[in-house]
Protein backbone atom coordinates (compact mmCIF):
# COMPACT_ATOMS: atom_id res chain seq x y z
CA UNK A 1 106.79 167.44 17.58
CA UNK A 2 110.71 166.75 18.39
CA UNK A 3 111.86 163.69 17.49
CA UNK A 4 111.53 161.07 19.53
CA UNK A 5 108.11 161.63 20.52
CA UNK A 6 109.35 162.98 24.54
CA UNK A 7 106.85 164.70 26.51
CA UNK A 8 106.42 166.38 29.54
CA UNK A 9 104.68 164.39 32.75
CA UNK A 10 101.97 165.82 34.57
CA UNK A 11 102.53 166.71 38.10
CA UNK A 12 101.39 163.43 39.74
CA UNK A 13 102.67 161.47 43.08
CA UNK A 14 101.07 158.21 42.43
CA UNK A 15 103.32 155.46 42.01
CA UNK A 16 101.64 151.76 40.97
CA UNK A 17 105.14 150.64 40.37
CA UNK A 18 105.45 146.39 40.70
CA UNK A 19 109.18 146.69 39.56
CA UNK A 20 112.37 146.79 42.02
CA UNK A 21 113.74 149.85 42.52
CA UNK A 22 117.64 150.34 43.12
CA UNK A 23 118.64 154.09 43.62
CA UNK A 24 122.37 154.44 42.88
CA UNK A 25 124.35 157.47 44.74
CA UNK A 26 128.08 158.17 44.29
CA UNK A 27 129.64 159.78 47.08
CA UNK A 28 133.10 161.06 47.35
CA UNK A 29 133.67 163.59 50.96
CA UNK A 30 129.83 163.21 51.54
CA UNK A 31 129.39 162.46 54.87
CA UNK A 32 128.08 165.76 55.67
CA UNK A 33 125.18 164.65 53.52
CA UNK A 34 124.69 161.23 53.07
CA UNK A 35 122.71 160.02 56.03
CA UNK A 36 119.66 162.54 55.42
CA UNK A 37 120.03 162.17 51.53
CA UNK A 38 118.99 157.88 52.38
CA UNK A 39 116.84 158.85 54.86
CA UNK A 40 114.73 160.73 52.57
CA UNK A 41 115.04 158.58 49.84
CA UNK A 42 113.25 155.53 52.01
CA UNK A 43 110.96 158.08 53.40
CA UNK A 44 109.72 158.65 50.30
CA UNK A 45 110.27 155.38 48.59
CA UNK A 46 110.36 152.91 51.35
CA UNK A 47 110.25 149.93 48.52
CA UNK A 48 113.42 151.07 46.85
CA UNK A 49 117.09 149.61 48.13
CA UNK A 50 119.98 152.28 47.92
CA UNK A 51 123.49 151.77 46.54
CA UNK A 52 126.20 153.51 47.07
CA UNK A 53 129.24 153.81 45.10
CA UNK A 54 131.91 155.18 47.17
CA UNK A 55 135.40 156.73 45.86
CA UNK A 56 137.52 156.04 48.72
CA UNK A 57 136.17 159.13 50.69
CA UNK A 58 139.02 160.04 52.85
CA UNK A 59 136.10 162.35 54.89
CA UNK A 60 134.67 158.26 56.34
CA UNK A 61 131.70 158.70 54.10
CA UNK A 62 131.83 154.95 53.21
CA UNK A 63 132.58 153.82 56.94
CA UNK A 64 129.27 155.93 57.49
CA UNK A 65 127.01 154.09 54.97
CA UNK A 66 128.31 150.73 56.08
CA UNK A 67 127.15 151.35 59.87
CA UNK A 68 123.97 152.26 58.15
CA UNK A 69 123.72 149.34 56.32
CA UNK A 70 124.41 146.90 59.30
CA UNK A 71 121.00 148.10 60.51
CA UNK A 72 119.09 148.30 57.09
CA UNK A 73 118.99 145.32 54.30
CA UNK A 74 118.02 148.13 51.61
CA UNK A 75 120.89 150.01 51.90
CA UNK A 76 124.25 148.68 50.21
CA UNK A 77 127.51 150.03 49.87
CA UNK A 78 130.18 149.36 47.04
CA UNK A 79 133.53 150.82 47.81
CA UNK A 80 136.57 151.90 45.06
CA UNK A 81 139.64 152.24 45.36
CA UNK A 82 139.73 155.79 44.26
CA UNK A 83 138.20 158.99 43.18
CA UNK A 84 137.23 157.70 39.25
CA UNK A 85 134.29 159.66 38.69
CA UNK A 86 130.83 160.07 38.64
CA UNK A 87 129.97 158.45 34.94
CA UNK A 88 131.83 155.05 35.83
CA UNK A 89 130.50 155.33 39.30
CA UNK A 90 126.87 154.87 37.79
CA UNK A 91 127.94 152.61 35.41
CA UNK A 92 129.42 150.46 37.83
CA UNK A 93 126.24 150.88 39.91
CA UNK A 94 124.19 150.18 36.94
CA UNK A 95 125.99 146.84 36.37
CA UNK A 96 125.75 145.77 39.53
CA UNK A 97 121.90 146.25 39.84
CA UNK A 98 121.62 144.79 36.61
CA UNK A 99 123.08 141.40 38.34
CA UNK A 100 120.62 141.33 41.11
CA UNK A 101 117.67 141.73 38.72
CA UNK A 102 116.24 145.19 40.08
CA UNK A 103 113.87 146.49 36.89
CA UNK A 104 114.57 150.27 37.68
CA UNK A 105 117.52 151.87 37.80
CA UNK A 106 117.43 155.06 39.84
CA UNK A 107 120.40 158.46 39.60
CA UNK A 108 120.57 160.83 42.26
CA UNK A 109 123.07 162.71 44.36
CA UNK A 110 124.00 162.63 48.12
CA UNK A 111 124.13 166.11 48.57
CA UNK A 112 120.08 166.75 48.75
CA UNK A 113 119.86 168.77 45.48
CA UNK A 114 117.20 166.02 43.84
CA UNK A 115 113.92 166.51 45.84
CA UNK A 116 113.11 162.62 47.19
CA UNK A 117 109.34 163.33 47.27
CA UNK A 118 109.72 163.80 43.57
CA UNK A 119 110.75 160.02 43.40
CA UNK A 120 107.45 158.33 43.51
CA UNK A 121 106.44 160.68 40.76
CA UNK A 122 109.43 159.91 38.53
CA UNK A 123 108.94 156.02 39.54
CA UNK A 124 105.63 156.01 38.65
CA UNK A 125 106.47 157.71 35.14
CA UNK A 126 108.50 154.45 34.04
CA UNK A 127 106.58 151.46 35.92
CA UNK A 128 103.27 152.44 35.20
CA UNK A 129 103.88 153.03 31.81
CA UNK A 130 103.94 149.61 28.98
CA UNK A 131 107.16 147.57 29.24
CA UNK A 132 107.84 148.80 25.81
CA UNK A 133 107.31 152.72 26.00
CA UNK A 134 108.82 154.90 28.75
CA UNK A 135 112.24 153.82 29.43
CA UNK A 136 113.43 157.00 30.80
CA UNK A 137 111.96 159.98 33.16
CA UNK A 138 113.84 162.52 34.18
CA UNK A 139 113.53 165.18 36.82
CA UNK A 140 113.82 168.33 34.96
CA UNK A 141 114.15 171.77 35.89
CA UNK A 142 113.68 173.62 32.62
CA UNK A 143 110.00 172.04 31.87
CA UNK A 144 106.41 174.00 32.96
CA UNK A 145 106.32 173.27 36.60
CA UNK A 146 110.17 172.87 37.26
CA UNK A 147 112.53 175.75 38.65
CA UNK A 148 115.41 176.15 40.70
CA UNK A 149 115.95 177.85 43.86
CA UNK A 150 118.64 180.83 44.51
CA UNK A 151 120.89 180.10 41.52
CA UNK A 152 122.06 183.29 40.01
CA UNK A 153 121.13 184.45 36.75
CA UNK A 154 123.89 183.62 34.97
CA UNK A 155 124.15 180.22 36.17
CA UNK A 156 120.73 179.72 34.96
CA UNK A 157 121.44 181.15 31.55
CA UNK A 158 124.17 178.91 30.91
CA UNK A 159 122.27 176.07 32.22
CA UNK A 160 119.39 176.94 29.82
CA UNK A 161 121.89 177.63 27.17
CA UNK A 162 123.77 174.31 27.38
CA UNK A 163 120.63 172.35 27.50
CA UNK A 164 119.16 174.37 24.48
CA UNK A 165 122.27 173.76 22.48
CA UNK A 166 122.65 170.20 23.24
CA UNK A 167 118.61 170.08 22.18
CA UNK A 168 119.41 171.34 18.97
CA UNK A 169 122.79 169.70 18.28
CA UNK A 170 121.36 166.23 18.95
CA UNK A 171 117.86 167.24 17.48
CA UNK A 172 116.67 165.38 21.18
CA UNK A 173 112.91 166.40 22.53
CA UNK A 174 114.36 166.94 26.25
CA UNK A 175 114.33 170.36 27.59
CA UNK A 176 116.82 169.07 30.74
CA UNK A 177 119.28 166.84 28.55
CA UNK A 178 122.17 167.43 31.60
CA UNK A 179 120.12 166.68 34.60
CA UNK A 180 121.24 163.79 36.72
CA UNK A 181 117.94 162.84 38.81
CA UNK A 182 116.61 159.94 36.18
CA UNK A 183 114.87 156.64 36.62
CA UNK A 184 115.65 153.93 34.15
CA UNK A 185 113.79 151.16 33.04
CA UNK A 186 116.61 147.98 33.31
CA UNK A 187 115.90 146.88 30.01
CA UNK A 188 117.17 149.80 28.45
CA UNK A 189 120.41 149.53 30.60
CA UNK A 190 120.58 146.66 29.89
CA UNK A 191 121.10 147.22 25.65
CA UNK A 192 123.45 149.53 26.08
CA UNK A 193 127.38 148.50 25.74
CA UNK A 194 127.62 150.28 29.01
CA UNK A 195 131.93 149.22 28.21
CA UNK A 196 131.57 152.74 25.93
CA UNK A 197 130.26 154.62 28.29
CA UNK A 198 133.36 157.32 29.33
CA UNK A 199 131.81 160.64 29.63
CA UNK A 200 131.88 162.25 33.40
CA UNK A 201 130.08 164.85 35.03
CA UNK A 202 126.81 166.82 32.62
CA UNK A 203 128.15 164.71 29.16
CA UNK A 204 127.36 161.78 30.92
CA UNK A 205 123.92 162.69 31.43
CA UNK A 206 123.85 164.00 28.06
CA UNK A 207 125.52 160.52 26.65
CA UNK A 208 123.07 158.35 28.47
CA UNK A 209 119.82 160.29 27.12
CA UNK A 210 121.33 159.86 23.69
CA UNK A 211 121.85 156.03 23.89
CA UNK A 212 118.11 155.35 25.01
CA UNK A 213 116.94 158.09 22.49
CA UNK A 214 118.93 155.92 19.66
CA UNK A 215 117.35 152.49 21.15
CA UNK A 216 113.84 153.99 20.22
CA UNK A 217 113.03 154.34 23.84
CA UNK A 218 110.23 157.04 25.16
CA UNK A 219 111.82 159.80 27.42
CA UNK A 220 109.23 161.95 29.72
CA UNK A 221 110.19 164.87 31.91
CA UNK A 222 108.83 164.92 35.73
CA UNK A 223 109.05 168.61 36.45
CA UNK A 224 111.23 168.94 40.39
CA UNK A 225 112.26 172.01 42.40
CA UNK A 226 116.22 172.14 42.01
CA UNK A 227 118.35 173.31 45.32
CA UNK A 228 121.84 173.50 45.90
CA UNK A 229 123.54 171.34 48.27
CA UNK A 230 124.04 173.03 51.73
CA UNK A 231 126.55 171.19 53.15
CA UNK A 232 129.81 169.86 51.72
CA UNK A 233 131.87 170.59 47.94
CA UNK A 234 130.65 171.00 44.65
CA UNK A 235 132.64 168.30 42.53
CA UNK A 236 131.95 169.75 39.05
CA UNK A 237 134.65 171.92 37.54
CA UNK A 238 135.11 173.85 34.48
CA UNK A 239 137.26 170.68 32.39
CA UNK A 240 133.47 169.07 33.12
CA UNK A 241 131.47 171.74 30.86
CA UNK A 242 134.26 171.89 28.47
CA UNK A 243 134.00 168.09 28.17
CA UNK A 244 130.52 168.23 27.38
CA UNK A 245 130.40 171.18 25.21
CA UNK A 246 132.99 169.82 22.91
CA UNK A 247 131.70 165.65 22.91
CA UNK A 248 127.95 167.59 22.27
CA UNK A 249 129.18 168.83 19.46
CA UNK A 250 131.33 166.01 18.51
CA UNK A 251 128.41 164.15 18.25
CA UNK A 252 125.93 166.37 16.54
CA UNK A 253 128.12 166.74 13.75
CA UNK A 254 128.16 162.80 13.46
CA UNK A 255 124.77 162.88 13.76
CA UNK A 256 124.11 165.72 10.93
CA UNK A 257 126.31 163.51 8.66
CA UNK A 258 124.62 160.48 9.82
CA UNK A 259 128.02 158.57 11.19
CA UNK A 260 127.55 156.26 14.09
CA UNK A 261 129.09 157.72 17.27
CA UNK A 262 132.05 155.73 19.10
């Protein structure tokens, strides 16, 4: 078995979860998708509240969630005062959950690529598990029962690839180490100096499944369909898979001399 004892979690939509749920969704220019991705969020999860972390949209997507949120006491809406990225947008998100005592702390995107009727599943995963075992599930495409839908084959291979590198690298038990639809239990958040915490785009994915791996936290994979957005801009770039490549490998060298990572 990999270390850290992950597993795959069987394809179940049962959620028994007694813990508040806060899903946290940066948005910069998504006002194209925003409305539907919350809609289907509390469709699915009408328990949960919804943050979301705004980068001074100049496209009015934070005017839009804040006439939403006049009419809905789950919904919230932090605003910045510029575009400063996706990694301190959850942190930021993270920290302000953490605050307001939610127990689970929920990533997923505006633009509809993380399935919300896989969130009861991936809920359920965490909550229903002992306070002390599961502190992370993530939605993952490269596990039995996951897939993606109309990606070419060479974006797939380099997916695959990346994830299978950073696997080995990092010697982690996660087939999806980059994917950014996760539930978190709070606790774990909450050990974390989240003040180190400067990766952006896939590495900080990658950099937050390390740090609960090296807490001795339990990580599970729910197995979701992946789609691309329809609507709107992607916002990764290439300096975003160089970043990770390179801090991967920064860090599985410390790790293969046994130096603690910065």
């Amino acid at each position: 078995m990999d270390e850290g004892a992950d597993r795959t979690v069987p394809d179940t939509q049962d959620s028994a979860s007694a813990l508040r749920a806060l899903v946290v969704v940066p948005t910069y220019n998504e006002v194209e998708n925003i409305e539907t991705a919350i809609d289907k969020i509390l469709e699915h999860a009408p328990d949960v509240h919804v943050l979301v972390v705004d980068d001074a949209s100049p496209d009015g997507t934070g005017d839009r969630v804040e006439a939403l949120a006049a009419d809905d006491s789950r919904l919230h809406l932090m605003r910045r005062t510029g575009k400063l990225g996706l990694g301190t947008a959850y942190v930021a998100g993270f920290d302000w959950g953490l605050e307001r005592g939610y127990g689970l702390l929920i990533e997923m995107d505006a633009d509809g690529s993380h399935p919300a009727d896989r969130l009861p599943a991936l809920l359920s995963a965490v909550a229903d598990a002992p306070a002390d075992d599961v502190q992370l599930a993530i939605g993952s495409r490269w596990v039995r029962g996951g897939s993606v839908v109309d990606w070419p084959k060479r974006r797939e291979l380099l997916s695959r690839t990346a994830n299978l590198y950073a696997r080995l690298m990092l010697r982690l038990g996660v087939h999806d180490v980059t994917a950014g639809y996760r539930v978190y239990r709070a606790d774990a958040i909450r050990r974390m100096d989240l003040s180190g915490v400067d990766s952006k785009g896939y590495c900080f994915q990658v950099d937050m499944t390390l740090r609960v791996h090296d807490l001795g936290g339990r990580i599970v994979e729910v197995p979701i369909e992946f789609r691309d957005r329809v609507l709107g801009t992607s916002k990764m770039d290439r300096s975003v898979i160089i970043e990770a490549m390179l801090r991967v490998t920064q860090w599985g060298v410390q790790r293969w001399f046994r130096r603690p990572r910065s």
